[in-house]
Protein backbone atom coordinates (compact mmCIF):
# COMPACT_ATOMS: atom_id res chain seq x y z
CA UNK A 1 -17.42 -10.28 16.81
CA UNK A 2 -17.69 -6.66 15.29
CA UNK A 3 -14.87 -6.33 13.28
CA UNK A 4 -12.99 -9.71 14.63
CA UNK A 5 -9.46 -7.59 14.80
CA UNK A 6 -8.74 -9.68 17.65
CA UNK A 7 -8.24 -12.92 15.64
CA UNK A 8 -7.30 -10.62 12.43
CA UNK A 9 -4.91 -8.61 13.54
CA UNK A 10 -1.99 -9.27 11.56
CA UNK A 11 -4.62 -9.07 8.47
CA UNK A 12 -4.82 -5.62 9.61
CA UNK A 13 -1.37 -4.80 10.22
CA UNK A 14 -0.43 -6.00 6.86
CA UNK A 15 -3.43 -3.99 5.37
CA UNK A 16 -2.16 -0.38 7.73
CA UNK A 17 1.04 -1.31 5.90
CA UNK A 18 -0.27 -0.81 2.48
CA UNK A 19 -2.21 2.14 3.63
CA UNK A 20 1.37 3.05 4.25
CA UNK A 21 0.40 4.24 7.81
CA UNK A 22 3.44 5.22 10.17
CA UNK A 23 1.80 5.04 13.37
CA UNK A 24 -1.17 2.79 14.58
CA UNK A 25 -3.39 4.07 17.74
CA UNK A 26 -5.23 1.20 19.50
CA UNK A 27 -5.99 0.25 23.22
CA UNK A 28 -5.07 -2.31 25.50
CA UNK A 29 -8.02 -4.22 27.36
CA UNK A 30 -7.50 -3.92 31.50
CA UNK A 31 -9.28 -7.40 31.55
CA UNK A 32 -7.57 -8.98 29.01
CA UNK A 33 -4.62 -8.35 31.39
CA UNK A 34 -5.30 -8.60 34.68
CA UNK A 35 -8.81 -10.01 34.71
CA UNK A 36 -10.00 -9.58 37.88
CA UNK A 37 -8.51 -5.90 37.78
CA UNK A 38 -6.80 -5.61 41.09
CA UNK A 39 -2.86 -4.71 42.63
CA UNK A 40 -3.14 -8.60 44.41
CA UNK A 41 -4.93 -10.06 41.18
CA UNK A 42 -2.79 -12.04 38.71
CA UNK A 43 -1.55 -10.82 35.64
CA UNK A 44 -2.49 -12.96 32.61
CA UNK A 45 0.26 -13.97 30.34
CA UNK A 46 -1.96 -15.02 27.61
CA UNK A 47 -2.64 -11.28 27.84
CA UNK A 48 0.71 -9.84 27.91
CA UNK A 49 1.84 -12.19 25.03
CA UNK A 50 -1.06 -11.18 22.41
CA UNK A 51 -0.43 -7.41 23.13
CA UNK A 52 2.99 -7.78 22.78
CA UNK A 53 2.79 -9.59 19.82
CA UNK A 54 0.56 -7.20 17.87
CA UNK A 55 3.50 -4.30 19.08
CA UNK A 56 6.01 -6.42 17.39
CA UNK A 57 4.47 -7.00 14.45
CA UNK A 58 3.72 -3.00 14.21
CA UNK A 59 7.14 -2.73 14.63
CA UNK A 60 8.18 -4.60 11.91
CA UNK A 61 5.99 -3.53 9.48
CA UNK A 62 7.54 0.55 10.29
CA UNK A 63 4.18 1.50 12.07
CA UNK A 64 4.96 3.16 15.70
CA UNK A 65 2.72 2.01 18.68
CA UNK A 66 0.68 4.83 20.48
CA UNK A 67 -1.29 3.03 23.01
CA UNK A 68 -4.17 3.73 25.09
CA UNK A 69 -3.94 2.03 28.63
CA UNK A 70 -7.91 2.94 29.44
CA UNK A 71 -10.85 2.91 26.35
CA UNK A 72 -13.78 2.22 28.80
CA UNK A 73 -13.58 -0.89 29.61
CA UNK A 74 -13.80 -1.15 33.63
CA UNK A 75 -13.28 -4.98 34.86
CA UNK A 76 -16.61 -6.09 35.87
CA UNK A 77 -14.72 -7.79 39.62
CA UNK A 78 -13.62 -4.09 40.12
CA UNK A 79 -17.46 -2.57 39.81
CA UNK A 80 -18.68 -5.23 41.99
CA UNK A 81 -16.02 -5.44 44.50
CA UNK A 82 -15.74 -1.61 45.78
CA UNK A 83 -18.24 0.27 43.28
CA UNK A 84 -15.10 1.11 40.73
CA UNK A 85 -14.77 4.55 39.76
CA UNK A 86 -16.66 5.73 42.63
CA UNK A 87 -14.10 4.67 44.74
CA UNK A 88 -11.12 6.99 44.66
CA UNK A 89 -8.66 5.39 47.44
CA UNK A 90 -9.00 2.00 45.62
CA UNK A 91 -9.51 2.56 41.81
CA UNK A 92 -6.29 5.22 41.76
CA UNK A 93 -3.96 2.22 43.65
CA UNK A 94 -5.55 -0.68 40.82
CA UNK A 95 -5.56 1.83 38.05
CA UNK A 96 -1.38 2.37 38.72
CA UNK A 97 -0.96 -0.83 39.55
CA UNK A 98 -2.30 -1.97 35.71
CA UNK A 99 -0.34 0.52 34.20
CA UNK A 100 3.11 -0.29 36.00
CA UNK A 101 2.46 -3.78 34.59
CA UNK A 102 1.98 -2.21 31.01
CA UNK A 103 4.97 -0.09 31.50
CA UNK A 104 7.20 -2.71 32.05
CA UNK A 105 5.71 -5.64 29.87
CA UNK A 106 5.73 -2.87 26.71
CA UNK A 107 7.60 0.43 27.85
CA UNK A 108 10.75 -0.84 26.07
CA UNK A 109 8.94 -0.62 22.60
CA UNK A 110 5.97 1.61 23.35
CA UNK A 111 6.63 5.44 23.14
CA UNK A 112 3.77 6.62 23.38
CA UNK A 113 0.95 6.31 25.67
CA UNK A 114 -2.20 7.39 26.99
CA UNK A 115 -3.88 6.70 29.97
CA UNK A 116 -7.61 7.27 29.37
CA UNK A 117 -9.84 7.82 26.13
CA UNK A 118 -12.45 10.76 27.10
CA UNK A 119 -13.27 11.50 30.62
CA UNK A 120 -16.33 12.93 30.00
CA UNK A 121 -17.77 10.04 28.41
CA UNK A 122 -16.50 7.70 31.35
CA UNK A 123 -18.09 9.72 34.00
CA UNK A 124 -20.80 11.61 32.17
CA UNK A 125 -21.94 9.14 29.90
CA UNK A 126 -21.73 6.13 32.41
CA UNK A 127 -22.89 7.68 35.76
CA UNK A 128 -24.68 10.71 34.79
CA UNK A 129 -26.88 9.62 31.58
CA UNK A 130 -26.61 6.35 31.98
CA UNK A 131 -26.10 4.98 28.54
CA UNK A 132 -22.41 3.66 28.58
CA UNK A 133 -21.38 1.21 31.43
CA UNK A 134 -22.18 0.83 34.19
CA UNK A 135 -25.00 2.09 32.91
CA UNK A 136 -25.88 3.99 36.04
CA UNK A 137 -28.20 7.38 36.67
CA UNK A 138 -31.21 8.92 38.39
CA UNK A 139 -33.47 7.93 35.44
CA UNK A 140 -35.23 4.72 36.96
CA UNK A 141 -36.55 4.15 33.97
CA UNK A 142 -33.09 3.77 32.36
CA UNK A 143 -31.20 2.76 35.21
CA UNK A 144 -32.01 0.82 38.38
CA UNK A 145 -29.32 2.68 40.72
CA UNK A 146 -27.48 5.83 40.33
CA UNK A 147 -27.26 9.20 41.26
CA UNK A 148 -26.68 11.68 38.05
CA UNK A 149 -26.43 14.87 40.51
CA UNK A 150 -23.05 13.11 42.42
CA UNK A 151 -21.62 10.37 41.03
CA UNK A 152 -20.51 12.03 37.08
CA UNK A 153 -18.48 14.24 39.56
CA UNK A 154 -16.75 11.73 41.91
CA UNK A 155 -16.18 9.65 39.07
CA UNK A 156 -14.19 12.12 37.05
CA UNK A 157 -12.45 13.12 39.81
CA UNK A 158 -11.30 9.52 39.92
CA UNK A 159 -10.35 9.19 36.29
CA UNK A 160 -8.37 12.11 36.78
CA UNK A 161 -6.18 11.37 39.81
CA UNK A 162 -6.08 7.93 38.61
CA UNK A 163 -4.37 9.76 35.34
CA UNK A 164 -2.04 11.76 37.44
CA UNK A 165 -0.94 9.40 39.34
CA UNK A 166 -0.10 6.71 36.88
CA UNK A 167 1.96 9.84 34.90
CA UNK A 168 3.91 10.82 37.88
CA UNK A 169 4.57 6.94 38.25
CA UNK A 170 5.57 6.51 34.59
CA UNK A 171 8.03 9.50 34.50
CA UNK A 172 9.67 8.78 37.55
CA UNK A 173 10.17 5.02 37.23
CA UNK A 174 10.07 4.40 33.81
CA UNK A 175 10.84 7.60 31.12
CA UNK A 176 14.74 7.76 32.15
CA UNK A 177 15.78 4.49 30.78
CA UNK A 178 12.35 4.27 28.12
CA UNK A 179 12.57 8.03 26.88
CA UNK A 180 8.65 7.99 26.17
CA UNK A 181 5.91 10.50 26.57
CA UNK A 182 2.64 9.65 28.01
CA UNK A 183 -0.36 11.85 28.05
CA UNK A 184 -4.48 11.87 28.42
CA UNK A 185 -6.65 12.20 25.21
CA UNK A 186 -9.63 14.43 25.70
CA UNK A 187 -13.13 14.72 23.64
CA UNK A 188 -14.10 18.09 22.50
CA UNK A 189 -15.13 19.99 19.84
CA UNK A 190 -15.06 23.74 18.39
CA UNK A 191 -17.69 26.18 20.11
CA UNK A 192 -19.07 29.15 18.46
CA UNK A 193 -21.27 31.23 19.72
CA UNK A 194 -24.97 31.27 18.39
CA UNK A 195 -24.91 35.44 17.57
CA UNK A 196 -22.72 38.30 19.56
CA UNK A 197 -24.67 38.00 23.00
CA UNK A 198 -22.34 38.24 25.87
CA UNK A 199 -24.27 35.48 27.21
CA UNK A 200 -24.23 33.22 24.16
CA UNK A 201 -20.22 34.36 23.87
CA UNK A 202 -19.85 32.78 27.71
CA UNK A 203 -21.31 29.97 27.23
CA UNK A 204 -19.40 29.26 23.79
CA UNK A 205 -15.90 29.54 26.11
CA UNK A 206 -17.56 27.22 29.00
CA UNK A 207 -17.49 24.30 26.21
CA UNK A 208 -13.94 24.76 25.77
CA UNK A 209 -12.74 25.10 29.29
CA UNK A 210 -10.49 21.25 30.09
CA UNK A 211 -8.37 23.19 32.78
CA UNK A 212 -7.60 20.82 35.36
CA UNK A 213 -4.95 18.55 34.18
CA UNK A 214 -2.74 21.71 31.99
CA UNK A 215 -3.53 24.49 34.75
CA UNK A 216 -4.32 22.35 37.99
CA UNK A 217 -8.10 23.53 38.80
CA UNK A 218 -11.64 23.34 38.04
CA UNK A 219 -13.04 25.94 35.72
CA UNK A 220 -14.88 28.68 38.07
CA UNK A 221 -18.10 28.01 36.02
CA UNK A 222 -17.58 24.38 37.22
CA UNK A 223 -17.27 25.99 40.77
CA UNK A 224 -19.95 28.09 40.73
CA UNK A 225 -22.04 25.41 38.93
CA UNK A 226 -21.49 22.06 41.18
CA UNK A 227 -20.33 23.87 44.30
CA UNK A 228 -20.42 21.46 47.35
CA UNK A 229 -20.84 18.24 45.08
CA UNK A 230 -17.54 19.27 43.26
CA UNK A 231 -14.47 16.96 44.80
CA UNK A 232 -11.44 19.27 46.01
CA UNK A 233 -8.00 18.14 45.23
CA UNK A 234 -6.04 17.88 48.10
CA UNK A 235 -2.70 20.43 48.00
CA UNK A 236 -0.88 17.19 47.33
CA UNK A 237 -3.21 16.01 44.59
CA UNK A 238 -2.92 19.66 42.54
CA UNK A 239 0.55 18.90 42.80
CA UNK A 240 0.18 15.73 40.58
CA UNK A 241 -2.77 16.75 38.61
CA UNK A 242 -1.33 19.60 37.54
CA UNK A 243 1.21 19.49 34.45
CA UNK A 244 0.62 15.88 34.07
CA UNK A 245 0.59 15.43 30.27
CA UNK A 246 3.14 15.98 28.01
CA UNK A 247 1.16 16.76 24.87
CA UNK A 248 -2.51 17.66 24.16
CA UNK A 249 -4.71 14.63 23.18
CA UNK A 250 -7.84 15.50 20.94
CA UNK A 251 -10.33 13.32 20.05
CA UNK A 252 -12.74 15.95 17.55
CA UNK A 253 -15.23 15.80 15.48
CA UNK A 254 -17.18 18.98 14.64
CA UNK A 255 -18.24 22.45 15.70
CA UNK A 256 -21.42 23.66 17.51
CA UNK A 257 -23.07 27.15 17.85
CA UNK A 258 -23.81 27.54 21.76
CA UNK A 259 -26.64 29.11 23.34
CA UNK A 260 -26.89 29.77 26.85
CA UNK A 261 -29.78 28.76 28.46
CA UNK A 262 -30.96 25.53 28.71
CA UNK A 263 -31.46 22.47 31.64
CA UNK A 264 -28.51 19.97 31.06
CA UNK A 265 -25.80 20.45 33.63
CA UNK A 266 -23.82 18.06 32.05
CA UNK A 267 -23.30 20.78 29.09
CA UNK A 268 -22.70 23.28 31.93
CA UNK A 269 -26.18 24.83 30.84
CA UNK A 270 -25.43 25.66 27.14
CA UNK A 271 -27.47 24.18 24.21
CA UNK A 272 -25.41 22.58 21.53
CA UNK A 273 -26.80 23.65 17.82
CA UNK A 274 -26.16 22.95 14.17
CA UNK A 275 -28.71 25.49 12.80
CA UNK A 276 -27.33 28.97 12.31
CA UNK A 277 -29.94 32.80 13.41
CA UNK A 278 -30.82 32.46 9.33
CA UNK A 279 -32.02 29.11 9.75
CA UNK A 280 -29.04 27.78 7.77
CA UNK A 281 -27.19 24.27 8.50
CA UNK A 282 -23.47 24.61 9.70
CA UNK A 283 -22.53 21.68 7.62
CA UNK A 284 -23.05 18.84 5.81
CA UNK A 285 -25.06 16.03 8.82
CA UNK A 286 -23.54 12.56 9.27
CA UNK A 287 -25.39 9.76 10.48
CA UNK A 288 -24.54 10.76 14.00
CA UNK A 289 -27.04 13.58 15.05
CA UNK A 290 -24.03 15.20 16.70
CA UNK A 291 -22.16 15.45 13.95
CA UNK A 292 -22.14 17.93 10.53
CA UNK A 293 -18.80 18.81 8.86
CA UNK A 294 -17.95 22.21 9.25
CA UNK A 295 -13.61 22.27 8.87
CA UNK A 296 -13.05 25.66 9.68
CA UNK A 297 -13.90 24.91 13.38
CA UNK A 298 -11.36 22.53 13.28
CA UNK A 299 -8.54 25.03 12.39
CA UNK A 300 -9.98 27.32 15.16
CA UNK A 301 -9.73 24.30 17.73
CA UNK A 302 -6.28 23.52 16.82
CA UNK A 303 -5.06 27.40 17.30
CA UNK A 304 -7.27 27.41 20.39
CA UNK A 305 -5.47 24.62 22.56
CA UNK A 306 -2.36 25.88 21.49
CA UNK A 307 -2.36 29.06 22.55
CA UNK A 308 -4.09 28.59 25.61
CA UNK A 309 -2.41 25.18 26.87
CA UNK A 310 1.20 25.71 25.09
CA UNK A 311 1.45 21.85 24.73
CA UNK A 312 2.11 19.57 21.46
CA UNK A 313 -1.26 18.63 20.18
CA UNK A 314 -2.12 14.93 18.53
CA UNK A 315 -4.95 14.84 17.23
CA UNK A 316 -6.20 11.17 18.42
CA UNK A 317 -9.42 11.14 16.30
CA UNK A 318 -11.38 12.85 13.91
CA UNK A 319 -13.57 11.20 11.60
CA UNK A 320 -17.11 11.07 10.07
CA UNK A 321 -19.86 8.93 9.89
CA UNK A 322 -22.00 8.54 6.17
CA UNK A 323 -25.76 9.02 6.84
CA UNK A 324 -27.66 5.69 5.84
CA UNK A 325 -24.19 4.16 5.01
CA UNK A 326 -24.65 0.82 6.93
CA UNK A 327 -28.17 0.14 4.80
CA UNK A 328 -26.16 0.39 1.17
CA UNK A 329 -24.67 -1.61 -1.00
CA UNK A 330 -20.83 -2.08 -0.31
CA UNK A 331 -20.46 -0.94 -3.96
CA UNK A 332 -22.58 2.20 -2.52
CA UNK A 333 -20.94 2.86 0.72
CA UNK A 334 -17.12 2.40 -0.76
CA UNK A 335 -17.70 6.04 -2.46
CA UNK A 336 -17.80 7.97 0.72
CA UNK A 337 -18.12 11.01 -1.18
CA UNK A 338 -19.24 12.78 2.44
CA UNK A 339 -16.57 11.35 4.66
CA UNK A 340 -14.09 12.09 1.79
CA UNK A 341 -14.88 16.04 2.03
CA UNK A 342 -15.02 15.72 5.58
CA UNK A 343 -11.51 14.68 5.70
CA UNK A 344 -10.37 16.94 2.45
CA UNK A 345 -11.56 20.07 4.39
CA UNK A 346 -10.07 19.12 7.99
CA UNK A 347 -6.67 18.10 6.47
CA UNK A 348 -6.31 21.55 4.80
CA UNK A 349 -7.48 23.20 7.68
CA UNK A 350 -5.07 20.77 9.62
CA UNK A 351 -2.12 22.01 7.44
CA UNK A 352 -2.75 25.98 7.26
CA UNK A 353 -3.07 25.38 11.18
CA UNK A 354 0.60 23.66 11.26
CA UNK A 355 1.98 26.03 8.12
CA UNK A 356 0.19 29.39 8.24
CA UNK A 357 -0.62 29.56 11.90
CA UNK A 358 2.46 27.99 13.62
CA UNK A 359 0.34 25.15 15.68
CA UNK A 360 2.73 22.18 17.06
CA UNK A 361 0.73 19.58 15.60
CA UNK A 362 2.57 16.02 15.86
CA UNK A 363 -0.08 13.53 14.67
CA UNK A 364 -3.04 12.98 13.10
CA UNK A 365 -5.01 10.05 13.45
CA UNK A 366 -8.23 9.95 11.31
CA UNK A 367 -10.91 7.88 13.66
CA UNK A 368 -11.27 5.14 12.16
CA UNK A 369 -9.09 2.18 10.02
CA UNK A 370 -11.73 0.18 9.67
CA UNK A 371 -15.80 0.32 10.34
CA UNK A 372 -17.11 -0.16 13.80
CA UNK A 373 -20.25 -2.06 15.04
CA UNK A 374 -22.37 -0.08 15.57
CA UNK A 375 -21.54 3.37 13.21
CA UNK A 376 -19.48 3.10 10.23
CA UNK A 377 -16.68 5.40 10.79
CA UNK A 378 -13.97 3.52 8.76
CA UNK A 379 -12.08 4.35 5.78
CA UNK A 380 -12.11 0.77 5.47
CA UNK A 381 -15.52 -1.23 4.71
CA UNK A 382 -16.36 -4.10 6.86
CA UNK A 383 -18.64 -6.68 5.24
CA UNK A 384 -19.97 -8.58 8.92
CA UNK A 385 -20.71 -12.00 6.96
CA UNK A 386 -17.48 -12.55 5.66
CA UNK A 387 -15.04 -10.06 7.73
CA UNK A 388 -13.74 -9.10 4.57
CA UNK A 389 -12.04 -5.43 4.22
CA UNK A 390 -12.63 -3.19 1.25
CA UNK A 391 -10.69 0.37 1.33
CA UNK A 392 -13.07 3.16 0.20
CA UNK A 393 -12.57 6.26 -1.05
CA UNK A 394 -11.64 7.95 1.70
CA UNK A 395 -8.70 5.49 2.43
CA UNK A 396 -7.28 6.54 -0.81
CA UNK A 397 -7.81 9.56 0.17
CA UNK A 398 -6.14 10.09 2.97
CA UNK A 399 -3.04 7.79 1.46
CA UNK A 400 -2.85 10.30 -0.98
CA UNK A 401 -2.82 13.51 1.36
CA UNK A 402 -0.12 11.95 3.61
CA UNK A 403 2.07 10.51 0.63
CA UNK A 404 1.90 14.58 -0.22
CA UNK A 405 2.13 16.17 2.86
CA UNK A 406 4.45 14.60 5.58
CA UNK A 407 7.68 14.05 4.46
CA UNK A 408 9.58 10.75 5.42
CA UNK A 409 11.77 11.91 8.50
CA UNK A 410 8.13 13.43 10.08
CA UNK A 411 6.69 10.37 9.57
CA UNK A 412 9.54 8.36 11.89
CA UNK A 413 9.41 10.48 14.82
């Protein structure tokens, strides 16, 4: 099944090892450990055991743990039983309840955790276009319920408190005696704007705007935007929201101009471009058609967050995706040449960031080990017949640039 790491696991641990990687992101499954999802459900121990396991072994091999409680997948009893993420009062109470039982089954080894992988894709994606699970929006020709206008809004409200909550719960029950940090990784990329327009400037800035957990509210654009069909936190709720990460997560990719203008709300009403006034490309494309290279963006990003959020940033993922590479050869696809300058101009614009700038940058994770199922974002090659892993070029790479770069005490902490 895709890339089988469930049953290989320790095949990949052993090969992270020789990457000489120091620190492994990867997510737990909700499903896998409480299957029906719920507060009264039982937890399963076949579950707990693998998970902990694969933390052990990680462990031994040198490679720190930073875990993701919440990639995206929902259990199914949940959806069916109150609607899910739609359903605040109940999905906040089974969302802490899962965590408390990964707190306490891993805290002691686990440092480092997230709660959720992207907001934006959960709700957006899933309620508003329809295209993730649940699968659910107004387009009945995509979807056979859902309401794109409502429910991308309830349901990130949801994620959000459900985030919150399950921080406030971590740091007050279990970060005295575990001394970890636990934070939310966010999607988002650099936004230029298209020329000097005040309008195209605005709606450059609404990309950027993730306010609500680092400042405790909802842009004003968001406001003005959504109005009545935007949730309100509660004075309670802002209380919780509000401050609850310890460090910046970024998942990032690549940089767009902005225009304003446009009919997608779920943009806030700015159209997303690669082609510059002069009819230039930004960058070099990827397979993805939302992704070109373009590094400087990434430096911009980085000094961005920093200055406006004052947080550590860890960069959670950043990778690229070779155009055409899943129809070559392996002998083809293992010289990434693209990927490779991808990741040679974001790791230099990663260290002037840290060096010239004076961004708190803690981690880097390049997105991804090994090749996924559907795009081919690994630095690893995944041949589907046999399961067998071949390092490409950009693996070397990026052994290479951290064997020069982060010096051995960094690469403990």
């Amino acid at each position: 099944v895709a890339t089988d790491s469930y049953r290989l696991w320790k095949e990949d641990i052993a090969l992270l090892a020789r990457y000489g990687v120091k620190s492994y992101r990867f997510s737990l499954s909700w499903s896998r450990i409480i299957p029906l999802g719920g507060r009264n459900d039982p937890v399963n121990p076949k579950g707990i055991a693998f998970y902990s396991n694969l933390i052990d072994a990680l462990l031994e091999h040198g490679i720190i743990p930073f875990v993701t409680l919440y990639h995206w997948d929902l259990p199914q009893a949940l959806h069916d039983r109150y609607g899910g993420w739609l359903n605040k009062n109940e999905i906040v109470q089974d969302y802490v309840h899962y965590a408390k039982v990964c707190f306490q089954a891993f805290g002691d080894r686990v440092k480092h955790w997230l709660t959720v992988n992207e907001p934006w894709c959960v709700s957006i994606l899933g309620y508003g276009r329809g295209v993730f699970a649940p699968g659910r929006s107004s387009d009945r020709e995509r979807s056979p319920e859902g309401d794109s206008s409502t429910e991308p809004w309830i349901v990130g409200h949801s994620v959000i408190l459900s985030h919150a909550y399950a921080v406030r719960l971590y740091r007050e029950e279990f970060k005295p005696a575990q001394g970890g940090q636990i934070g939310i990784t966010l999607n988002g990329d650099w936004a230029m704007p298209y020329d000097d327009s005040p309008q195209n400037v605005e709606a450059a800035q609404h990309a950027l705007d993730v306010d609500p957990i680092y400042l405790g509210h909802y842009p004003e654009y968001m406001k003005q935007m959504l109005r009545q069909r935007l949730p309100e936190f509660t004075p309670e709720e802002l209380k919780v929201v509000k401050g609850s990460s310890d460090f910046y997560g970024m998942n990032t990719y690549t940089t767009h101009l902005c225009r304003a203008g446009g009919d997608d709300e779920f943009q806030g009403f700015v159209e997303y471009t690669f082609i510059r006034p002069d009819g230039t490309q930004l960058g070099t494309q990827a397979h993805c058609a939302w992704l070109q290279d373009y590094p400087e963006g990434f430096r911009d990003l980085l000094n961005y967050i920093w200055k406006r959020y004052k947080l550590p940033i860890y960069v959670t993922e950043n990778g690229f995706a070779v155009k055409d590479e899943s129809s070559k050869s392996i002998e083809e696809a293992l010289q990434d040449n693209d990927r490779v300058n991808y990741f040679k101009g974001n790791t230099a614009s990663l260290k002037a960031a840290v060096l010239e700038d004076g961004v708190d940058v803690r981690a880097y994770f390049p997105w991804s080990m090994a090749d996924g199922y559907i795009t081919r974002f690994g630095v690893t090659y995944v041949d589907y017949e046999t399961q067998k892993r071949y390092p490409k070029e950009s693996a070397k790479f990026l052994v290479k640039w951290f064997g020069d770069n982060v010096d051995a005490d960094d690469r403990k902490s």
